[in-house]
PDB file of N, CA and C in Angstrom:
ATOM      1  N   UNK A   1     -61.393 -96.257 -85.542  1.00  0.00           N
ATOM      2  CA  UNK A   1     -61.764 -97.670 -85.523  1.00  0.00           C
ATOM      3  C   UNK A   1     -61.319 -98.291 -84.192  1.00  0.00           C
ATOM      4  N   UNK A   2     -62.052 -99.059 -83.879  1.00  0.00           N
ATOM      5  CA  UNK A   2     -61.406-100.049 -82.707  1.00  0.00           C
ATOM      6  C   UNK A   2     -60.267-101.258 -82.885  1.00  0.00           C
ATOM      7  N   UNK A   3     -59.843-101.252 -82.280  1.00  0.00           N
ATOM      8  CA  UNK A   3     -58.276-102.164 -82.003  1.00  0.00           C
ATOM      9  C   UNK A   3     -57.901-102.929 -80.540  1.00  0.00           C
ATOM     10  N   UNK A   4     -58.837-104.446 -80.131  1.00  0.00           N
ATOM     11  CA  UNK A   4     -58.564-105.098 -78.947  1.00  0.00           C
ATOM     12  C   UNK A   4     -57.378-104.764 -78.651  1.00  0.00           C
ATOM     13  N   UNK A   5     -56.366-106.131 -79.043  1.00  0.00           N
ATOM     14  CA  UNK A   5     -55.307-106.206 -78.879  1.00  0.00           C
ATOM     15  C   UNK A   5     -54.106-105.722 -79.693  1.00  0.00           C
ATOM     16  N   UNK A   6     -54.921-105.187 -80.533  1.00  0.00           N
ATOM     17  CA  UNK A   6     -53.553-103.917 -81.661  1.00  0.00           C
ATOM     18  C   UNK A   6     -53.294-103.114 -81.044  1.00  0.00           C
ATOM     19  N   UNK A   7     -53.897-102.207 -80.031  1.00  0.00           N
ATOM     20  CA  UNK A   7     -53.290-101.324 -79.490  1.00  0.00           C
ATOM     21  C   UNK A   7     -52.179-101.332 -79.277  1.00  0.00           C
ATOM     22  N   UNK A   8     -51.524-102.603 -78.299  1.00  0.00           N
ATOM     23  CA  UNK A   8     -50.418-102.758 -77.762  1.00  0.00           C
ATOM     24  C   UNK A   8     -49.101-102.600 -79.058  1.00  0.00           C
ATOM     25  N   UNK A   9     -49.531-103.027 -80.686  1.00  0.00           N
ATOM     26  CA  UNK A   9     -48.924-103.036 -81.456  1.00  0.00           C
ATOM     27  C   UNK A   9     -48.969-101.601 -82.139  1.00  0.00           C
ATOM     28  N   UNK A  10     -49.621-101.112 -82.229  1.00  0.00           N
ATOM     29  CA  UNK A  10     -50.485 -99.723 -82.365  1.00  0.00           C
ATOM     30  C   UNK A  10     -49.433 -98.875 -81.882  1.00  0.00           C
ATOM     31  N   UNK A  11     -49.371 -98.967 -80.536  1.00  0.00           N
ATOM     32  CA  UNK A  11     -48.436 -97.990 -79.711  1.00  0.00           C
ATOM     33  C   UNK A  11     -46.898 -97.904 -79.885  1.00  0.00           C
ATOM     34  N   UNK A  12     -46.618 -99.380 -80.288  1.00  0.00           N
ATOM     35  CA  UNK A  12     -44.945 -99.397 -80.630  1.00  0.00           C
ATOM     36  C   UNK A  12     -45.282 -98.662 -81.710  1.00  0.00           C
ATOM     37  N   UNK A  13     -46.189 -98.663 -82.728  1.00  0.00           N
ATOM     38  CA  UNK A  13     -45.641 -98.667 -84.221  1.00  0.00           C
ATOM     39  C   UNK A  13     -45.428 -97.325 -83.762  1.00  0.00           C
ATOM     40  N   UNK A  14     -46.460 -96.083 -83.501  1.00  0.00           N
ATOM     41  CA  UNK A  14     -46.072 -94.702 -83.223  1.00  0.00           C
ATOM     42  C   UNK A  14     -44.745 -94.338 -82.800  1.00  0.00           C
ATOM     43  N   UNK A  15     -44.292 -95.213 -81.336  1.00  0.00           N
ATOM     44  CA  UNK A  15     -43.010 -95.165 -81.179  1.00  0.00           C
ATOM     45  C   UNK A  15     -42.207 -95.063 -82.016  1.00  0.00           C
ATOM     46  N   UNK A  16     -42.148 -95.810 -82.756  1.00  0.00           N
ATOM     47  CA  UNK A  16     -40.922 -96.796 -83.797  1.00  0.00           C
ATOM     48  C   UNK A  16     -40.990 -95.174 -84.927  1.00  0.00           C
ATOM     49  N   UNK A  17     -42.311 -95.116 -85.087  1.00  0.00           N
ATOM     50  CA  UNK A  17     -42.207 -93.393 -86.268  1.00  0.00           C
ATOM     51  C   UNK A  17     -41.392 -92.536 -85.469  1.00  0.00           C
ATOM     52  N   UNK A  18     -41.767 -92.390 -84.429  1.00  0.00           N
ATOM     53  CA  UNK A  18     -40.875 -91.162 -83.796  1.00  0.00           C
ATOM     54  C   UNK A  18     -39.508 -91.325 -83.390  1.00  0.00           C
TER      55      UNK A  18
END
């Protein structure tokens, strides 16, 4: 799916799992 400006939130969340 597409994600404008979630990405930026998108990317922490992965962070935050790892």
């Amino acid at each position: 799916f597409r994600f404008p400006q979630t990405s930026s939130a998108y990317r922490q969340l992965l962070l935050s799992l790892e």
